[in-house]
Protein backbone atom coordinates (compact mmCIF):
# COMPACT_ATOMS: atom_id res chain seq x y z
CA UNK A 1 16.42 5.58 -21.05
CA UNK A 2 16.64 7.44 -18.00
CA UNK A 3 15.95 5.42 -14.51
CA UNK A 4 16.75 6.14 -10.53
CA UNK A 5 19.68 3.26 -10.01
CA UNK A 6 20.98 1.87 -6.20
CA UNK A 7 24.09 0.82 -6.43
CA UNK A 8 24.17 -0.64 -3.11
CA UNK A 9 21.83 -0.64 -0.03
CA UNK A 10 21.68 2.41 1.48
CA UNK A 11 23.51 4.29 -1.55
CA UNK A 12 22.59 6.92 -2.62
CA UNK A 13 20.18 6.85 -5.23
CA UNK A 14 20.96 8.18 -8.98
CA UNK A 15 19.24 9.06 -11.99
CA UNK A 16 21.32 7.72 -14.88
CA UNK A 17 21.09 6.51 -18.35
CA UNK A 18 20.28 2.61 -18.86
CA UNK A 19 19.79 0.30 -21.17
CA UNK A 20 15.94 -0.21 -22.52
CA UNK A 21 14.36 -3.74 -21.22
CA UNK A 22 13.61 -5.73 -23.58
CA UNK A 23 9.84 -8.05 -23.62
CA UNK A 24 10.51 -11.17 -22.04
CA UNK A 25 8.81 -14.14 -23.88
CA UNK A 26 5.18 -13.75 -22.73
CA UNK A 27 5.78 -10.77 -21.27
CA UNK A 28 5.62 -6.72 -22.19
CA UNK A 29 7.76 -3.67 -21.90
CA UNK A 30 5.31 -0.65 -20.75
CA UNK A 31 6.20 2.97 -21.21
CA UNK A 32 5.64 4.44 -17.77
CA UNK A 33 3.58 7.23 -17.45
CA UNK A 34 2.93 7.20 -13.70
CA UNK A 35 4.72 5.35 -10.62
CA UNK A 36 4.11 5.84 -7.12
CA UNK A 37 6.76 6.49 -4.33
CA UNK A 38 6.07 4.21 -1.46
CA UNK A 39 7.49 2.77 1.86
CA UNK A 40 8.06 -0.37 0.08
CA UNK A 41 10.48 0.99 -1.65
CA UNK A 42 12.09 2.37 1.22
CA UNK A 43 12.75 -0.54 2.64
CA UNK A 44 14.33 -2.24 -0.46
CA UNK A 45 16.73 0.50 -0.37
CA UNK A 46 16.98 -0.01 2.66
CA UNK A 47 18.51 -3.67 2.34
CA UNK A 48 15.65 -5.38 3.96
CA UNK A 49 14.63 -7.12 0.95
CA UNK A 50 16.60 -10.32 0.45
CA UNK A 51 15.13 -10.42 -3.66
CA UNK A 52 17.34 -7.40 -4.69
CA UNK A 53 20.07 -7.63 -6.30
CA UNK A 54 22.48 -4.36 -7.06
CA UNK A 55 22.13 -1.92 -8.93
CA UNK A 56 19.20 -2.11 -9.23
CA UNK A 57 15.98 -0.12 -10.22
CA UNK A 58 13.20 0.42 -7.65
CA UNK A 59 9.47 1.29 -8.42
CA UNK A 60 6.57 -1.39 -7.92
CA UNK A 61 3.62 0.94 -8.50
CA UNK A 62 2.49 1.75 -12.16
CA UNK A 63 0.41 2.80 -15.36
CA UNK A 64 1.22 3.10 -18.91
CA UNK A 65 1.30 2.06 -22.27
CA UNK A 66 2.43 -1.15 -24.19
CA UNK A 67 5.26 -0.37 -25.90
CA UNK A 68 6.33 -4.07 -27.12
CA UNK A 69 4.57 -7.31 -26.92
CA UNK A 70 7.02 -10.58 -26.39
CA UNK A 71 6.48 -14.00 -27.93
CA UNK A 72 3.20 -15.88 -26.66
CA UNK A 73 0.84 -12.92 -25.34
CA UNK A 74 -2.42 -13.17 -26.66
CA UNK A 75 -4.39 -10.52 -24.71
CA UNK A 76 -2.10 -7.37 -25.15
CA UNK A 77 -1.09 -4.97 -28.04
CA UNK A 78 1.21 -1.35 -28.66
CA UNK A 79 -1.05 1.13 -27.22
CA UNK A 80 -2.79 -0.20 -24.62
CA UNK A 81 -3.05 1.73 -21.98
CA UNK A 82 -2.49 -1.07 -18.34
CA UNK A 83 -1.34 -0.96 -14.97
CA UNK A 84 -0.54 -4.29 -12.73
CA UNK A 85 -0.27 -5.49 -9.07
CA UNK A 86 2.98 -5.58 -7.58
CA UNK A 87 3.09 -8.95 -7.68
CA UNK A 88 2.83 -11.14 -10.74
CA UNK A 89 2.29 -14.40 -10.74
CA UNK A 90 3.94 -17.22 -13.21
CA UNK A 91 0.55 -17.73 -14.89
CA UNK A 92 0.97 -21.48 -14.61
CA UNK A 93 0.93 -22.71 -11.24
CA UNK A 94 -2.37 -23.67 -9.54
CA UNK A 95 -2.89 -19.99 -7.26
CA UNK A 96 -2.23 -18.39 -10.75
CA UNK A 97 -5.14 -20.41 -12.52
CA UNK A 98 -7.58 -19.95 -9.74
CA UNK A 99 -7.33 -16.15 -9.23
CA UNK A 100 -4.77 -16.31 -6.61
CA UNK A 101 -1.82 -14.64 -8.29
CA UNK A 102 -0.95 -12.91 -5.09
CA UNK A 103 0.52 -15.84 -3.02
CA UNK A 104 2.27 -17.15 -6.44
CA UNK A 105 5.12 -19.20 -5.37
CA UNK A 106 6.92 -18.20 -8.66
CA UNK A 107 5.82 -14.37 -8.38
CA UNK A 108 7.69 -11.46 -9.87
CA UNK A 109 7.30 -8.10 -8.32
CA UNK A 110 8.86 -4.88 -10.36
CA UNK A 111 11.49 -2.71 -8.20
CA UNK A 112 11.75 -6.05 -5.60
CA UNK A 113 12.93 -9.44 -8.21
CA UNK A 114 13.76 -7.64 -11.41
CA UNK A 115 14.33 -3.99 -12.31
CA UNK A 116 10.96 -2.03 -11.52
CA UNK A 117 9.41 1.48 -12.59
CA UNK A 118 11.43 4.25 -11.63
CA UNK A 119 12.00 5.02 -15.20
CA UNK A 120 10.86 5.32 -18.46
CA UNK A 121 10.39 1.57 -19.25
CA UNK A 122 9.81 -1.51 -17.05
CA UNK A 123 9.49 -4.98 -18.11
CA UNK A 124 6.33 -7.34 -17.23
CA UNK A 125 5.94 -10.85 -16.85
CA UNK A 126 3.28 -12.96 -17.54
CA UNK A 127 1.18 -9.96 -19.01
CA UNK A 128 -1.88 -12.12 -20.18
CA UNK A 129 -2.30 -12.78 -16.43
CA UNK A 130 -0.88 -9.81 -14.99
CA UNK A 131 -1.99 -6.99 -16.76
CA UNK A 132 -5.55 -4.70 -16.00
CA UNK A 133 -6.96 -2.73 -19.00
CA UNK A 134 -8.02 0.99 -17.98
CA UNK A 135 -10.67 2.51 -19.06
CA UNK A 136 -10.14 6.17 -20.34
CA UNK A 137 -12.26 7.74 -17.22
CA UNK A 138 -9.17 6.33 -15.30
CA UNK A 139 -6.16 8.81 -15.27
CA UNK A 140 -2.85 7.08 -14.62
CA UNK A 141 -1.78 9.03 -12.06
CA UNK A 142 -4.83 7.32 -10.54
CA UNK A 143 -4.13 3.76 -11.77
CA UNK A 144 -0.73 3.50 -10.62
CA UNK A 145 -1.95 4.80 -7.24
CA UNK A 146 -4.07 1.18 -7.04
CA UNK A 147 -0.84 -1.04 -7.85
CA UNK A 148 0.16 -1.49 -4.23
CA UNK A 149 -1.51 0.92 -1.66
CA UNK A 150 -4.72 1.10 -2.74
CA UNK A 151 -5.26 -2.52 -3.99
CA UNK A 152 -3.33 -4.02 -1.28
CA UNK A 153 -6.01 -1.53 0.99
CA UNK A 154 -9.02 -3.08 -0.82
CA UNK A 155 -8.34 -6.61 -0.60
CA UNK A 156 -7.60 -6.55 3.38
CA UNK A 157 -10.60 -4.88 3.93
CA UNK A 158 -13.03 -6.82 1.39
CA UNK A 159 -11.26 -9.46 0.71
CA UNK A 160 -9.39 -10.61 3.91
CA UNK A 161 -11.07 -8.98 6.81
CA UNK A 162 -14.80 -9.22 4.73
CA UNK A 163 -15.92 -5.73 6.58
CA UNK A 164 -19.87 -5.81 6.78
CA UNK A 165 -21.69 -2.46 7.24
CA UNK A 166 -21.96 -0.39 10.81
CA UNK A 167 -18.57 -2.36 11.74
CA UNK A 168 -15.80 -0.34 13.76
CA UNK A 169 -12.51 0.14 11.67
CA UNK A 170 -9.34 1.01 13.53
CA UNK A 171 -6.30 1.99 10.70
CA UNK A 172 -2.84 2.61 12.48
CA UNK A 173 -1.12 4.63 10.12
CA UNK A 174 -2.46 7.91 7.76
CA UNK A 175 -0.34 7.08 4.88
CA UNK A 176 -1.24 6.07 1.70
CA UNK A 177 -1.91 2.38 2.39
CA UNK A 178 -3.97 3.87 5.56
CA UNK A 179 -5.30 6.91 3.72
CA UNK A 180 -6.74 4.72 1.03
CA UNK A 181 -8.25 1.80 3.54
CA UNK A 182 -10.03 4.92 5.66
CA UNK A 183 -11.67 5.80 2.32
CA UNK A 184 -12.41 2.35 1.14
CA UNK A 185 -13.65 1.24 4.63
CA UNK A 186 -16.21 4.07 4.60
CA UNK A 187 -17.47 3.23 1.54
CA UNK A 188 -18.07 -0.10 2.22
CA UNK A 189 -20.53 1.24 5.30
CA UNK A 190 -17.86 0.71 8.41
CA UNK A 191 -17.21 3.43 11.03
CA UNK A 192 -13.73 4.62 10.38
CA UNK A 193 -10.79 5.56 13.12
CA UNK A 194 -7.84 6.51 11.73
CA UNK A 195 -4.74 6.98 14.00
CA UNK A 196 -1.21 8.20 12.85
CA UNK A 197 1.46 11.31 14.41
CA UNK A 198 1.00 13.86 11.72
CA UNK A 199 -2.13 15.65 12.35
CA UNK A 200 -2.17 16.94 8.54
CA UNK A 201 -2.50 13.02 7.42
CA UNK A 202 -5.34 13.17 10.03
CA UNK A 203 -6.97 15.88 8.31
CA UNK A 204 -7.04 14.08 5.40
CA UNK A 205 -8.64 10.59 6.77
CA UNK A 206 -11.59 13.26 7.76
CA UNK A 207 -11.93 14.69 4.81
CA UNK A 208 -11.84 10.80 3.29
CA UNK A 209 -14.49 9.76 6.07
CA UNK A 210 -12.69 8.64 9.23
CA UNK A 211 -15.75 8.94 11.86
CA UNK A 212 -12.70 9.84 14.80
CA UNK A 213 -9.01 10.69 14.20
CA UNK A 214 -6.14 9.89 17.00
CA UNK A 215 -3.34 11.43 16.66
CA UNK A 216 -0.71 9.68 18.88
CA UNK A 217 3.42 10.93 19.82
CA UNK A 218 4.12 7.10 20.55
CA UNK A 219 5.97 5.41 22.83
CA UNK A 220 7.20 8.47 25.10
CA UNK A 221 3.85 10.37 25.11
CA UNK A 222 1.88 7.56 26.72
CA UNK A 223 3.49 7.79 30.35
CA UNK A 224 2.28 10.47 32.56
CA UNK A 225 -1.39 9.94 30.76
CA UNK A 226 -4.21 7.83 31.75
CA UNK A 227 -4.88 6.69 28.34
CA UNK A 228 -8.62 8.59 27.77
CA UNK A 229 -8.99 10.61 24.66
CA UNK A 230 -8.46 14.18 25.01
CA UNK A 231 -10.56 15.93 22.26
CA UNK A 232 -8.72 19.37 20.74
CA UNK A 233 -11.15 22.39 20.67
CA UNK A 234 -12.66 23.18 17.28
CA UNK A 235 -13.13 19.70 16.22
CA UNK A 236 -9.37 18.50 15.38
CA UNK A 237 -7.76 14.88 16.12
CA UNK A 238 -8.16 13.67 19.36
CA UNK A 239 -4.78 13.77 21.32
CA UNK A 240 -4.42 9.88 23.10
CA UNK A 241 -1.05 8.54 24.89
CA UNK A 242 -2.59 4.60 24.88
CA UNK A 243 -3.82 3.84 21.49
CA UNK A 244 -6.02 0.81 23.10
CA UNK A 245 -7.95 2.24 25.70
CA UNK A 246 -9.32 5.25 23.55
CA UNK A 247 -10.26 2.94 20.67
CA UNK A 248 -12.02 1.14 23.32
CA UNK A 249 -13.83 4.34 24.79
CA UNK A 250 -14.69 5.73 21.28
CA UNK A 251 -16.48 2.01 19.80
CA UNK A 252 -17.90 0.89 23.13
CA UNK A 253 -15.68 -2.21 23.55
CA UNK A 254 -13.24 -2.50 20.51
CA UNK A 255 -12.61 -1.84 17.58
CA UNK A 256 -14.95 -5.80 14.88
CA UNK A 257 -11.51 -4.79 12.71
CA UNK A 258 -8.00 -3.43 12.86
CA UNK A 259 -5.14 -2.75 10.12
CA UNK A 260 -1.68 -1.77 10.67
CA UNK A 261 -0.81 -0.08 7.85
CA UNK A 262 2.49 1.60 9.35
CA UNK A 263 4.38 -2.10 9.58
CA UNK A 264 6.17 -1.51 13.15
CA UNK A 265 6.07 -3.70 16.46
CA UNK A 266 4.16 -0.61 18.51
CA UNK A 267 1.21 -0.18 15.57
CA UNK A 268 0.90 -4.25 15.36
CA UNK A 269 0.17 -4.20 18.93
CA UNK A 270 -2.31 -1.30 19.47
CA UNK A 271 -3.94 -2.41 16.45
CA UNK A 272 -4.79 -6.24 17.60
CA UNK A 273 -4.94 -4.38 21.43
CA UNK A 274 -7.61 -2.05 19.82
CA UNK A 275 -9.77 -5.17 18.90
CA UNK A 276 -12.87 -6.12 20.57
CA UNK A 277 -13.51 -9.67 21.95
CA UNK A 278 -13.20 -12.52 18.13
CA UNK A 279 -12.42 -9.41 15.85
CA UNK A 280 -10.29 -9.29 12.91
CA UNK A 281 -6.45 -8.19 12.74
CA UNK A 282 -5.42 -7.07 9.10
CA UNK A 283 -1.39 -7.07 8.83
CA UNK A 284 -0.59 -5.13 5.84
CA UNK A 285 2.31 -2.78 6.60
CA UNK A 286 5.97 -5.03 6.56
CA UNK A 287 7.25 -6.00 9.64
CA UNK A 288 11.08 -6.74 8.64
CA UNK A 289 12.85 -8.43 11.19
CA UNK A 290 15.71 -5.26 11.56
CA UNK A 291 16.16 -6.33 15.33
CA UNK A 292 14.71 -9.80 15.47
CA UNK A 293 11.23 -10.98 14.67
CA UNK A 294 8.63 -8.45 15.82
CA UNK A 295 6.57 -9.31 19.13
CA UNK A 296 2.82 -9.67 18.60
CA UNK A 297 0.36 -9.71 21.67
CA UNK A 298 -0.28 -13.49 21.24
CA UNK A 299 -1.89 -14.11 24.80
CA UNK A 300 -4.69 -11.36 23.57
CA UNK A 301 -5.30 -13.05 20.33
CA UNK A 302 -5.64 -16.34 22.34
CA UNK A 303 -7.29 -15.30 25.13
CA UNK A 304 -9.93 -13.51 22.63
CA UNK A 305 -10.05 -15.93 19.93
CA UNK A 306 -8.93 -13.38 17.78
CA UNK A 307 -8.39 -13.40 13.57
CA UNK A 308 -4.76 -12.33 12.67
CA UNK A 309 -4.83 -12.25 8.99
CA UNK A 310 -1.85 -11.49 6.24
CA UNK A 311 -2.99 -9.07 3.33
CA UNK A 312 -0.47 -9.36 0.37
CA UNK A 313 -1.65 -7.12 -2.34
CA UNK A 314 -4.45 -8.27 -4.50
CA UNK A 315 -4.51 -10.47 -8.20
CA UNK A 316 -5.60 -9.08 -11.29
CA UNK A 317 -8.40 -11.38 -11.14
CA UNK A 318 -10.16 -9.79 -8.28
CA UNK A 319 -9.67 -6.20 -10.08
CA UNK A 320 -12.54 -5.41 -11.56
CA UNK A 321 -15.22 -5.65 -8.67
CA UNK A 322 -12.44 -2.10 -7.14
CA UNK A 323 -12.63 -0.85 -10.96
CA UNK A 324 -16.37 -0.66 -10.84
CA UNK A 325 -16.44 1.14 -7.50
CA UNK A 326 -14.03 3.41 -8.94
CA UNK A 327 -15.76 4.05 -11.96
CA UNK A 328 -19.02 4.92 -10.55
CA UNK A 329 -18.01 7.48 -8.10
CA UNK A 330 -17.82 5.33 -4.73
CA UNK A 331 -13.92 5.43 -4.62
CA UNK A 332 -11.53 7.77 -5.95
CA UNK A 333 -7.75 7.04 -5.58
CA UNK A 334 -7.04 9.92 -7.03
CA UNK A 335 -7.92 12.09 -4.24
CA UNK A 336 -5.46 10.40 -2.28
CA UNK A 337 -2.33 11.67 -4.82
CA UNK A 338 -0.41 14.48 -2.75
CA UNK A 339 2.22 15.58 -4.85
CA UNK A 340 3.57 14.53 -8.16
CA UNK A 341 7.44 14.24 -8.88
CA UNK A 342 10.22 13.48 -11.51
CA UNK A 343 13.17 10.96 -11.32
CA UNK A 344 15.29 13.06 -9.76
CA UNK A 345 13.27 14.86 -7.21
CA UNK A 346 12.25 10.77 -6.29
CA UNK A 347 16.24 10.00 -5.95
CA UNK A 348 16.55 12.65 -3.32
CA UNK A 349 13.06 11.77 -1.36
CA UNK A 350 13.75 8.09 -1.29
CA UNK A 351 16.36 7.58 1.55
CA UNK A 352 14.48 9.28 3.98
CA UNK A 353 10.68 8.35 3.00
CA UNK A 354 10.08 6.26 5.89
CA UNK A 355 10.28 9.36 7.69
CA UNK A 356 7.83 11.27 5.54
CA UNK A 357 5.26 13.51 6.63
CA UNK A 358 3.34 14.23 3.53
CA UNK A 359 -0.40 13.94 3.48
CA UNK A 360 -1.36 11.39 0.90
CA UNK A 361 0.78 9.62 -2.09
CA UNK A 362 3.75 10.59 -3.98
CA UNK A 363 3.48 9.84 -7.08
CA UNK A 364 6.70 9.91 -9.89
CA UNK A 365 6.71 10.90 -13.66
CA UNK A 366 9.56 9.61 -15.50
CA UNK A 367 9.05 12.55 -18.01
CA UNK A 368 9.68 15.10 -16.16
């Protein structure tokens, strides 16, 4: 089968011939029809992920169909058509059996502990606790789009963060982790601000329901500025230098909830600096210790008792309640899908994807 292969970090990534996986006991081998291209995976090529091992196969974000059923699964058959968080859990410890997959001490993740998606034919683990049927209204360009960004986007906004309607949302970051949370957090009632440097992502997060858009040059455009929002004529983003302070003019005090979806030391800080007195910090993007471990405005989240919360993607088991809202209308991921891809054109984006300025998701299809 054909599949993107790193040889090393930072090599150059190739699409190549492999050999087919092969269904581990309890596990499944799904054809892939969709996988997403994400910043996660730019940092595993990256070397910043100490669970790789070279060469290796990225992709963590996916849909498809069974194509073979290993010794012991009871739920799954050929044909069905699944997708699956990016992280599996063992199935057997006690976070499995109470819904809690996510923080699985034992957890798999495709394209991170074992080979992942980037081709025609990944392997699955623990697929009776793993896997998510789709129903057919569910494309799986769609589906694979919910594996990591959108999920992951869900679950810190419902699940960790527990947004109530009328609450302020401030999302660093316009990508698709932040694209989908501006589109979530609006349908779940909260006032959205979205704030990234590409004004075309910002266009989007209006278009998905941001209330307010900021878009911000970062560290060298806030001297020589006072920090107010400067509004563009005709209704475009509103130009800011400090991040803070115009999150804190627009809401009236602070933002009740903040997400970093970007995963850098400068959007962690805004975001928890954009807070209002006891609100709620949602950590989602990675914050790999490249040049030591990243400083976080502790003295603010003292001083004003606030929440700093981890978000790590999101079981199977809390699935459905996102499926429904998907299937009736209220969300749809599939809005958020900028461009789609093959292997190849994926081998040549990857190395510089953390510099990316496209609008919404990437996603891959190994067929082409």
């Amino acid at each position: 089968m054909r599949a993107i292969v790193l040889d090393a970090a930072r090599a150059r990534p190739e699409v190549r011939e492999v050999a087919e996986p092969v269904a581990p006991p309890g596990g499944v081998v799904v054809r892939v029809a969709a996988t997403g291209l994400c910043r996660s995976d730019w940092h595993g090529w990256a070397g910043h992920d100490d669970d790789i091992t070279f060469p290796h196969v990225p992709g963590h974000e996916l849909a498809g169909v069974v194509a073979e059923v290993g010794a012991g699964v009871e739920r799954w058959a050929v044909g069905d058509r699944v997708t699956v968080p990016f992280v599996c859990g063992c199935g057997r410890c006690e976070w499995c059996r109470t819904g809690q997959a996510q923080v699985c001490p034992e957890q798999r993740q495709p394209g991170f502990t074992h080979w992942g998606s980037f081709a025609e034919k990944v392997a699955l683990h623990a697929a009776d606790t793993n896997l998510i049927a789709l129903p057919e209204s569910v494309g799986f360009a769609a589906a694979a789009a919910l594996g990591c960004r959108f999920a992951t986007a869900f679950r810190a906004l419902a699940g960790r963060a527990r947004i109530v309607p009328g609450e302020w949302v401030t999302v660093i970051g316009a990508g698709g982790v932040g694209l989908s949370a501006v589109m979530i957090a609006h349908a779940l009632g909260a006032r959205v601000i979205a704030v990234d440097r590409n004004a075309e992502a910002l266009a989007a997060a209006t278009a998905l329901g941001a209330a307010h858009t900021l878009l911000t040059g970062g560290p060298a455009e806030k001297s020589g500025t006072d920090g107010r929002a400067k509004g563009h004529a005709g209704g475009g983003p509103i130009v800011v230098g400090d991040v803070p302070a115009a999150v804190t003019e627009l809401t009236g005090g602070g933002s009740h909830v903040s997400v970093d979806a970007v995963g850098s030391e400068r959007a962690c800080a805004d975001a928890i600096l954009s807070l209002r007195r006891r609100g709620r910090h949602v950590q989602v993007g990675l914050l790999p210790p490249v040049d030591g471990h990243p400083r976080v405005p502790m003295a603010r989240v003292i001083g004003w008792e606030l929440d700093v919360l981890g978000s790590h993607g999101m079981a199977a088991a809390d699935y459905p309640a996102m499926t429904a809202l998907i299937e009736n209308g209220s969300l749809r991921p599939d809005r958020l899908i900028e461009r789609t891809v093959g292997l190849a054109e994926a081998a040549d984006l990857l190395p510089g994807f953390d510099q990316a300025t496209v609008a919404g998701m990437t996603m891959v299809d190994p067929a082409r």
